[in-house]
Protein backbone atom coordinates (compact mmCIF):
# COMPACT_ATOMS: atom_id res chain seq x y z
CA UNK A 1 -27.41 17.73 -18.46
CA UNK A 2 -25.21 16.82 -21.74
CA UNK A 3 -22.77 19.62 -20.54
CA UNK A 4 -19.40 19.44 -19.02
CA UNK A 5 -19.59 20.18 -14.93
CA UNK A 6 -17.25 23.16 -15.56
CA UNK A 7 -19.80 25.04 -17.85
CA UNK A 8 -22.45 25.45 -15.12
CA UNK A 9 -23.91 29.08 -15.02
CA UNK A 10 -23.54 31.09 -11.60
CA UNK A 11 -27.54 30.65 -10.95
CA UNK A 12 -26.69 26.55 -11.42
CA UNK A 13 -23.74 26.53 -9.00
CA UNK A 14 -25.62 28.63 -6.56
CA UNK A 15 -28.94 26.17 -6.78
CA UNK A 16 -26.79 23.13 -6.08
CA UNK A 17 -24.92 24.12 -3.73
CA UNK A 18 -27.84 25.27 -1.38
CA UNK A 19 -29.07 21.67 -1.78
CA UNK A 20 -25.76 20.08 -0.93
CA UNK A 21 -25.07 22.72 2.15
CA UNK A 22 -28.64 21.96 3.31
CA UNK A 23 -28.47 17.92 2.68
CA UNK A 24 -24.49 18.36 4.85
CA UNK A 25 -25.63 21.32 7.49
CA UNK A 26 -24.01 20.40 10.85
CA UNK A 27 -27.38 21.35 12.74
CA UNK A 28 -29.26 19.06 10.24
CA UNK A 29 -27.02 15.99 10.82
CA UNK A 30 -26.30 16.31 14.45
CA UNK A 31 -25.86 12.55 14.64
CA UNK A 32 -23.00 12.69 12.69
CA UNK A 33 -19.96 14.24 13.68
CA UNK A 34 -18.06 15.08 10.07
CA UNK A 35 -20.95 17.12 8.92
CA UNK A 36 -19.52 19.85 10.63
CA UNK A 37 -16.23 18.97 7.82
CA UNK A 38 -18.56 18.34 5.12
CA UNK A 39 -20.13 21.10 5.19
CA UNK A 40 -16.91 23.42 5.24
CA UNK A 41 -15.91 21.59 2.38
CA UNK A 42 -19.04 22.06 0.19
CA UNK A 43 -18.72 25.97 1.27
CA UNK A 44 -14.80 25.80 -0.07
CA UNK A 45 -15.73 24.09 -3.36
CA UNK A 46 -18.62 26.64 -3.56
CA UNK A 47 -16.01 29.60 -2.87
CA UNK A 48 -13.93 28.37 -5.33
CA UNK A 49 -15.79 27.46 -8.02
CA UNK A 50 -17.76 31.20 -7.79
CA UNK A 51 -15.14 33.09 -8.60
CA UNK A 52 -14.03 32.80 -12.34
CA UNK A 53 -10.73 33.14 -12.12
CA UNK A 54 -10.20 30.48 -9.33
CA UNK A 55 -12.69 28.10 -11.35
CA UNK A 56 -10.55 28.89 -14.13
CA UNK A 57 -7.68 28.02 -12.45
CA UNK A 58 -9.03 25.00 -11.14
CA UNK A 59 -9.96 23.57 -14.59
CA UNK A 60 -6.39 24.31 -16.33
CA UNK A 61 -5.38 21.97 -12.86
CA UNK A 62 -7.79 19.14 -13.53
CA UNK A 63 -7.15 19.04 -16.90
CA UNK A 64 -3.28 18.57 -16.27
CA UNK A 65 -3.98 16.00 -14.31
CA UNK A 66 -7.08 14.03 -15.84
CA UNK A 67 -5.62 15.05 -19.62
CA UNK A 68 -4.63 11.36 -20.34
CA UNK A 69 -7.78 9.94 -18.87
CA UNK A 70 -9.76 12.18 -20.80
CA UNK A 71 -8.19 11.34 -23.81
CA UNK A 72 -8.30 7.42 -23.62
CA UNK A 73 -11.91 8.18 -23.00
CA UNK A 74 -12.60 10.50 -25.74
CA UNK A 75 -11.64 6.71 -27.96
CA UNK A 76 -7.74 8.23 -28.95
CA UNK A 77 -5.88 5.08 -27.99
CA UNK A 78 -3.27 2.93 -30.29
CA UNK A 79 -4.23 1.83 -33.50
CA UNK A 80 -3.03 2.24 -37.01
CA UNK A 81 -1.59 5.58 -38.91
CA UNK A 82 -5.16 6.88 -39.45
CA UNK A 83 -5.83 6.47 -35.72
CA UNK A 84 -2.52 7.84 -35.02
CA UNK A 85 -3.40 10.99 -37.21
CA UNK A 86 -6.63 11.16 -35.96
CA UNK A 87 -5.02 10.79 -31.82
CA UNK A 88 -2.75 13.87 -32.76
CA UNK A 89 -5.74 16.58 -34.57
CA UNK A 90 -8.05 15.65 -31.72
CA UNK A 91 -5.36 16.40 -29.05
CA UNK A 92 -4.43 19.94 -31.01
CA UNK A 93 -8.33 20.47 -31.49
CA UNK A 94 -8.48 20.06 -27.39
CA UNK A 95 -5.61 22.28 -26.63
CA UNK A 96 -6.61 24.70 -29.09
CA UNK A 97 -10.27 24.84 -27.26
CA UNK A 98 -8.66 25.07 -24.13
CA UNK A 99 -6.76 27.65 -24.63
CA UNK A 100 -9.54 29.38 -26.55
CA UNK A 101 -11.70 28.86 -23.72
CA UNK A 102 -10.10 28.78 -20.48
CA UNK A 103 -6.13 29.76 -20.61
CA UNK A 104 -6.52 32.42 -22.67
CA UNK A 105 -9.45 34.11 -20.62
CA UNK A 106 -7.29 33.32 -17.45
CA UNK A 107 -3.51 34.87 -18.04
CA UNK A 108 -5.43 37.84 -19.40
CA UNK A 109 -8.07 38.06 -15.70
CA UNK A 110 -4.37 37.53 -14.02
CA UNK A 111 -2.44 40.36 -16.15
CA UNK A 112 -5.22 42.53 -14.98
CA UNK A 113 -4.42 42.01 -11.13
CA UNK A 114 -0.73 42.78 -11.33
């Protein structure tokens, strides 16, 4: 859909990854010897991405590390003043959603465990 991967609902996440495990089940690919690794690795992803807090926690990653991508994508690079202007309101509008969204949400899920 026209959403981000990270919004999925729990029903979503659970839907696809039945069809991945079953498309990457070791006794469904017994010809091939890393569905066995495949597999585990779908069930990982899956274990991660069910629990909020670790999905959380796996976004505030990926965005550290795909932040510059993102932003070259979102049309931010170079230019004049005006671009320049526009570059900087469009980063704080993305770090203010963030944290709106997703930090936010998190330190308060991981002030509750201590």
């Amino acid at each position: 859909g026209g959403k981000p991967e990270w919004l999925v609902t729990q029903q979503e996440l659970k839907k696809r990854f039945r069809k991945l495990s079953v498309f990457v089940h070791p006794d469904r690919c017994r010809d091939n010897p890393q569905a066995s690794d495949a597999f585990d690795k779908v069930r990982k992803a899956h274990d991660l991405l069910s629990e909020n807090a670790s999905r959380e926690a796996y976004m505030l990653q990926y965005l550290k590390e795909h932040r510059d991508t993102m932003l070259r994508a979102a049309g931010t690079g170079g230019g004049s003043t005006s671009v320049r202007e526009r570059r900087k309101q469009m980063q704080k509008d993305l770090v203010d959603d963030f944290n709106h969204r997703v930090a936010d949400p998190l330190i308060e899920v991981l002030q509750k465990k201590r």
